[in-house]
Each structure stands twice: as structure tokens, then as C-alpha cells.
C-alpha atoms as a PDB file:
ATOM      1  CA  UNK A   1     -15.975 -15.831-123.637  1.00  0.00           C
ATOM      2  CA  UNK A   2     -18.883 -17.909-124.824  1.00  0.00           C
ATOM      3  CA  UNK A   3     -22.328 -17.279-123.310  1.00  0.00           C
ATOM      4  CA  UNK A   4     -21.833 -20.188-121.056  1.00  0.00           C
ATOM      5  CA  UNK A   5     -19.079 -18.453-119.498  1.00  0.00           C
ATOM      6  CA  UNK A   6     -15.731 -21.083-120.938  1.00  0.00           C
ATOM      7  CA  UNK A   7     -13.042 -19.091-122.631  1.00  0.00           C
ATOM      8  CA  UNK A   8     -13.196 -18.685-126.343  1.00  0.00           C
ATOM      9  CA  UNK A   9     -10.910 -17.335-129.623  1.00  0.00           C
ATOM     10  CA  UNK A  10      -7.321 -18.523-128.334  1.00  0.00           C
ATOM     11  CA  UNK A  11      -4.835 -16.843-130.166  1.00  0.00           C
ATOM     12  CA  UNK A  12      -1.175 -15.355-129.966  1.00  0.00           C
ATOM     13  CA  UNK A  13      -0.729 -12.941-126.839  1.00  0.00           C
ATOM     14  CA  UNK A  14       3.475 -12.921-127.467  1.00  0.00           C
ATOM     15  CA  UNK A  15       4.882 -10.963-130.169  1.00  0.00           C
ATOM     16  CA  UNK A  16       8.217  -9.733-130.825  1.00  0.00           C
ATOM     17  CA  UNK A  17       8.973  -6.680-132.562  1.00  0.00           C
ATOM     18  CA  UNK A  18      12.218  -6.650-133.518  1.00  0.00           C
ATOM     19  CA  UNK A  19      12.917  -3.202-135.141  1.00  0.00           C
ATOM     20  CA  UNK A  20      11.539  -1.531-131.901  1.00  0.00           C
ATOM     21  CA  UNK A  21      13.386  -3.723-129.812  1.00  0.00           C
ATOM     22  CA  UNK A  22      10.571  -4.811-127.475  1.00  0.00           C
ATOM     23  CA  UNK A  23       8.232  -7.466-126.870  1.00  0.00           C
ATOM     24  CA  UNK A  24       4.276  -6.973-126.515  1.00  0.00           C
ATOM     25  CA  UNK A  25       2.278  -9.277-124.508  1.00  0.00           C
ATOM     26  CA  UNK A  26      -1.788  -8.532-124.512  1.00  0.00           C
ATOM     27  CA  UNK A  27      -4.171 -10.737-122.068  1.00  0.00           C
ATOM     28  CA  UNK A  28      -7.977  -9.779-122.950  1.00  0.00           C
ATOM     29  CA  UNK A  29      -9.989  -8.885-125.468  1.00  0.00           C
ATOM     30  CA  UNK A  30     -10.001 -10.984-129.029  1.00  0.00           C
ATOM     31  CA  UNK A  31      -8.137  -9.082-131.687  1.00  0.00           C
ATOM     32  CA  UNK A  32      -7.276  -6.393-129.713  1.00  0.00           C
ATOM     33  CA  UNK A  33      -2.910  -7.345-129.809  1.00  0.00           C
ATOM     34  CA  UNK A  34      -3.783  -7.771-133.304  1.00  0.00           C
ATOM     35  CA  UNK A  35      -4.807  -3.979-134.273  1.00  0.00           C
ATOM     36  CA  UNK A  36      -2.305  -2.466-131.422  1.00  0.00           C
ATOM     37  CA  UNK A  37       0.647  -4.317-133.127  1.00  0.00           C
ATOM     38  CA  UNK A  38      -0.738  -3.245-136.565  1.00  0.00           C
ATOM     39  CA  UNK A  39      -0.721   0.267-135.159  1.00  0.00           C
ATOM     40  CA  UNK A  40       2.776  -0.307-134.154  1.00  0.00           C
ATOM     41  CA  UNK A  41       4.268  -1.742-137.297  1.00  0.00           C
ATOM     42  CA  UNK A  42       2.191   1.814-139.195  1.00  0.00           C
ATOM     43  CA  UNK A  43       1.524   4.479-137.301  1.00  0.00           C
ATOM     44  CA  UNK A  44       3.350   4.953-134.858  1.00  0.00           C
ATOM     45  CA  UNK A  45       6.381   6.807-134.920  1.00  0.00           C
ATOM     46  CA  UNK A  46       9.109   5.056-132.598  1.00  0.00           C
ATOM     47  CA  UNK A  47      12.095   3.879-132.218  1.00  0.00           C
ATOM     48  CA  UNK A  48      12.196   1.723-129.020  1.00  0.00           C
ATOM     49  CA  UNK A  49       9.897   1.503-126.398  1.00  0.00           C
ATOM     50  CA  UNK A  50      10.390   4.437-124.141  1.00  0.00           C
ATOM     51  CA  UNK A  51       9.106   6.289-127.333  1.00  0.00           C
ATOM     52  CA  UNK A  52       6.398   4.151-128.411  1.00  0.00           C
ATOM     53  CA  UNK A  53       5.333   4.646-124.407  1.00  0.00           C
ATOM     54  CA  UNK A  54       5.295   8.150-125.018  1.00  0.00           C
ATOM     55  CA  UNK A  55       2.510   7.748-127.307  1.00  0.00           C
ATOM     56  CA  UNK A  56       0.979   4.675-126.049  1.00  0.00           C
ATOM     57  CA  UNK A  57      -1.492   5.779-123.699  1.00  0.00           C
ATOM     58  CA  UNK A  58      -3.553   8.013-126.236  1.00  0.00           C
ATOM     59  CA  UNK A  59      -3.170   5.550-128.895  1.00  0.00           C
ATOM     60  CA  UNK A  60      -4.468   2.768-127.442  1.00  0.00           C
ATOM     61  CA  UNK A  61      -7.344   4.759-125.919  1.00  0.00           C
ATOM     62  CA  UNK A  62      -8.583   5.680-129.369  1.00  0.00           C
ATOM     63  CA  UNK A  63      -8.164   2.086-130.283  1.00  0.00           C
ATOM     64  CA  UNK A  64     -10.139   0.642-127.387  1.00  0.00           C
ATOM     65  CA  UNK A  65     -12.862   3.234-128.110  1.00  0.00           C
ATOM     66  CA  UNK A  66     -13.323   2.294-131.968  1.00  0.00           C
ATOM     67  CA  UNK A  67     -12.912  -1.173-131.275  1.00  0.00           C
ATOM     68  CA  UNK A  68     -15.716  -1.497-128.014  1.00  0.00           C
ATOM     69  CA  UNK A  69     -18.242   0.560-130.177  1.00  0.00           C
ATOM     70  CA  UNK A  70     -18.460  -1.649-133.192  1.00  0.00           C
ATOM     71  CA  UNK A  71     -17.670  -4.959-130.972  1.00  0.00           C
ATOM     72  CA  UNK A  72     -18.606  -5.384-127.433  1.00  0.00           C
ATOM     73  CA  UNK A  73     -19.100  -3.353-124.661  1.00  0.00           C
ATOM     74  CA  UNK A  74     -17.541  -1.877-122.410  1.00  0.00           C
ATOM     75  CA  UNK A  75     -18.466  -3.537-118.542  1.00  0.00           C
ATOM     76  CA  UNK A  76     -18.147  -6.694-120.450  1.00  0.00           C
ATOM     77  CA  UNK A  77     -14.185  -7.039-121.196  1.00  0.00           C
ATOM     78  CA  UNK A  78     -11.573  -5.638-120.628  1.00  0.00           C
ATOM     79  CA  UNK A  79      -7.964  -5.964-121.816  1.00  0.00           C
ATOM     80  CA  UNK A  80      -4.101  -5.302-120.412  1.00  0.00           C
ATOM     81  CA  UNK A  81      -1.278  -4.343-122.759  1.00  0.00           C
ATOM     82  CA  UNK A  82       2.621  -5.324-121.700  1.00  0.00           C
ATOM     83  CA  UNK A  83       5.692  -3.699-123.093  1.00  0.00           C
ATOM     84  CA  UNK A  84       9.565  -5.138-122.648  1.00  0.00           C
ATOM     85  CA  UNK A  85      12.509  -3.727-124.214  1.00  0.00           C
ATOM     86  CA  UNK A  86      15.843  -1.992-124.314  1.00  0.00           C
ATOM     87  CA  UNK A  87      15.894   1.446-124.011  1.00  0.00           C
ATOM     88  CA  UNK A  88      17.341   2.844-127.076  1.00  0.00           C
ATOM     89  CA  UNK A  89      19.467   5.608-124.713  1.00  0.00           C
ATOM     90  CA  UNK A  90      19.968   3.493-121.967  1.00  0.00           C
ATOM     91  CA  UNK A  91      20.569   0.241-123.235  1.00  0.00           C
ATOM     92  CA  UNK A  92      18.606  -0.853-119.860  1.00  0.00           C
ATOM     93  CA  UNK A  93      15.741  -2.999-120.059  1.00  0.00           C
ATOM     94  CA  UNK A  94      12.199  -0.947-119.382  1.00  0.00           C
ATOM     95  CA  UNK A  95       8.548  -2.124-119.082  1.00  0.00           C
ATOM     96  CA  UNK A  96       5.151  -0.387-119.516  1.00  0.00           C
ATOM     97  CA  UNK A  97       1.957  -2.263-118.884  1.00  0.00           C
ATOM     98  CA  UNK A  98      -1.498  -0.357-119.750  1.00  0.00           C
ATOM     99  CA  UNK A  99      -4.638  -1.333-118.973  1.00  0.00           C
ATOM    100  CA  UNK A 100      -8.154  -0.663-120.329  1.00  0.00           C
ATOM    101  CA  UNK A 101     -10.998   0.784-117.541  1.00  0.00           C
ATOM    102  CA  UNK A 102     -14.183   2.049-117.949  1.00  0.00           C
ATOM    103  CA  UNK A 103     -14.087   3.280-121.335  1.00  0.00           C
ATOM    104  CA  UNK A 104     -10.173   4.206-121.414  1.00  0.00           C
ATOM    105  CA  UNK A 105      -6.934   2.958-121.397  1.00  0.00           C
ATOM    106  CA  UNK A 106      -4.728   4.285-118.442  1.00  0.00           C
ATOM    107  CA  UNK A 107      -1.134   3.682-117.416  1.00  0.00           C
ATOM    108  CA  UNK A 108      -1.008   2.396-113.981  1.00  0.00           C
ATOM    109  CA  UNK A 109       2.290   2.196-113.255  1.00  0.00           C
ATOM    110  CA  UNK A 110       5.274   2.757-115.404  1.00  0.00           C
ATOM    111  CA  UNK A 111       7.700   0.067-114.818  1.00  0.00           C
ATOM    112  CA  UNK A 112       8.163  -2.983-112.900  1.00  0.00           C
END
């Protein structure tokens, strides 16, 4: 946001990672899809995205917590993280969403 308050930094919230199988959507803070999905294409070990949930949570709450302290703070933004894909045992279509709150990232709800 600018200081007047109008929306600011549009960028790509859609991304489709096709070796995991999933799609990641991000609404929120600027940049922040951009390090998660660079996270995702480097760090983190999965396969689909039942496993990359099963590491999600902490890894995007060490994220969020670099990225607020040398960008913005915390009551100021805030940012929600969407996950779509095919179950690698399953073969069923899952969803994760995460979002950040006060400090943290937390999983409300698992699918839906």
C-alpha cells in the first residue's frame, strides 16, 4: 500500500509448479510468493503437496519472521498462502491455505 492508502507493487499471485504437482496462490504482502516459491523450488524437500504441507507451516513462519524484520512490520500486513494439487498417494485433489497472524504463520484449516 502507498501512504495514501491505494494499493501498490502488483505482481504475479498464480504460479504453477509443475514437478510438485500443485498450484500456489499468495494474496498479501509484496515479494512474499516470490521467496516462498524460491523456498519451494530449493529447500524444500517434497514431492507433492501433502508433503510440502507437512513442512509448510514452520517454513513459512521462519520466512515471515526474516522477511517482517528487515521489511515492514508486523500489525501493518499481513499475507495468506494457497496450495492446490494432486495428492501423490491419492491421486485426489487436496488444498492447504496458511495464513500469517501476529508474528506467525498458522494453518487454519486444512482443506476446503
Amino acid at each position: 500500500m502507498t501512504p495514501a492508502g491505494a494499493s501498490a507493487f502488483f505482481t504475479t499471485k498464480v504460479h504453477y509448479l509443475p514437478h510438485l504437482r500443485m498450484i500456489v496462490a499468495v494474496t498479501g504482502v509484496f515479494g512474499f510468493c516470490d521467496e516462498w516459491l524460491r523456498l519451494l523450488n530449493t529447500r524444500v524437500m517434497a514431492t507433492d503437496v501433502e508433503s510440502v504441507d507437512a513442512e509448510a507451516s514452520e517454513q513459512l513462519r521462519k520466512l515471515w519472521n526474516e522477511l517482517i524484520d528487515l521489511r515492514y512490520s508486523i500489525e501493518d500486513h499481513s499475507t495468506t498462502i494457497y496450495h492446490f494439487g494432486i495428492a501423490e498417494a491419492t491421486e485426489q485433489v487436496s488444498s492447504f491455505a496458511y495464513r500469517s497472524a501476529a508474528g506467525s504463520v498458522e494453518r487454519p484449516w486444512r482443506s476446503f
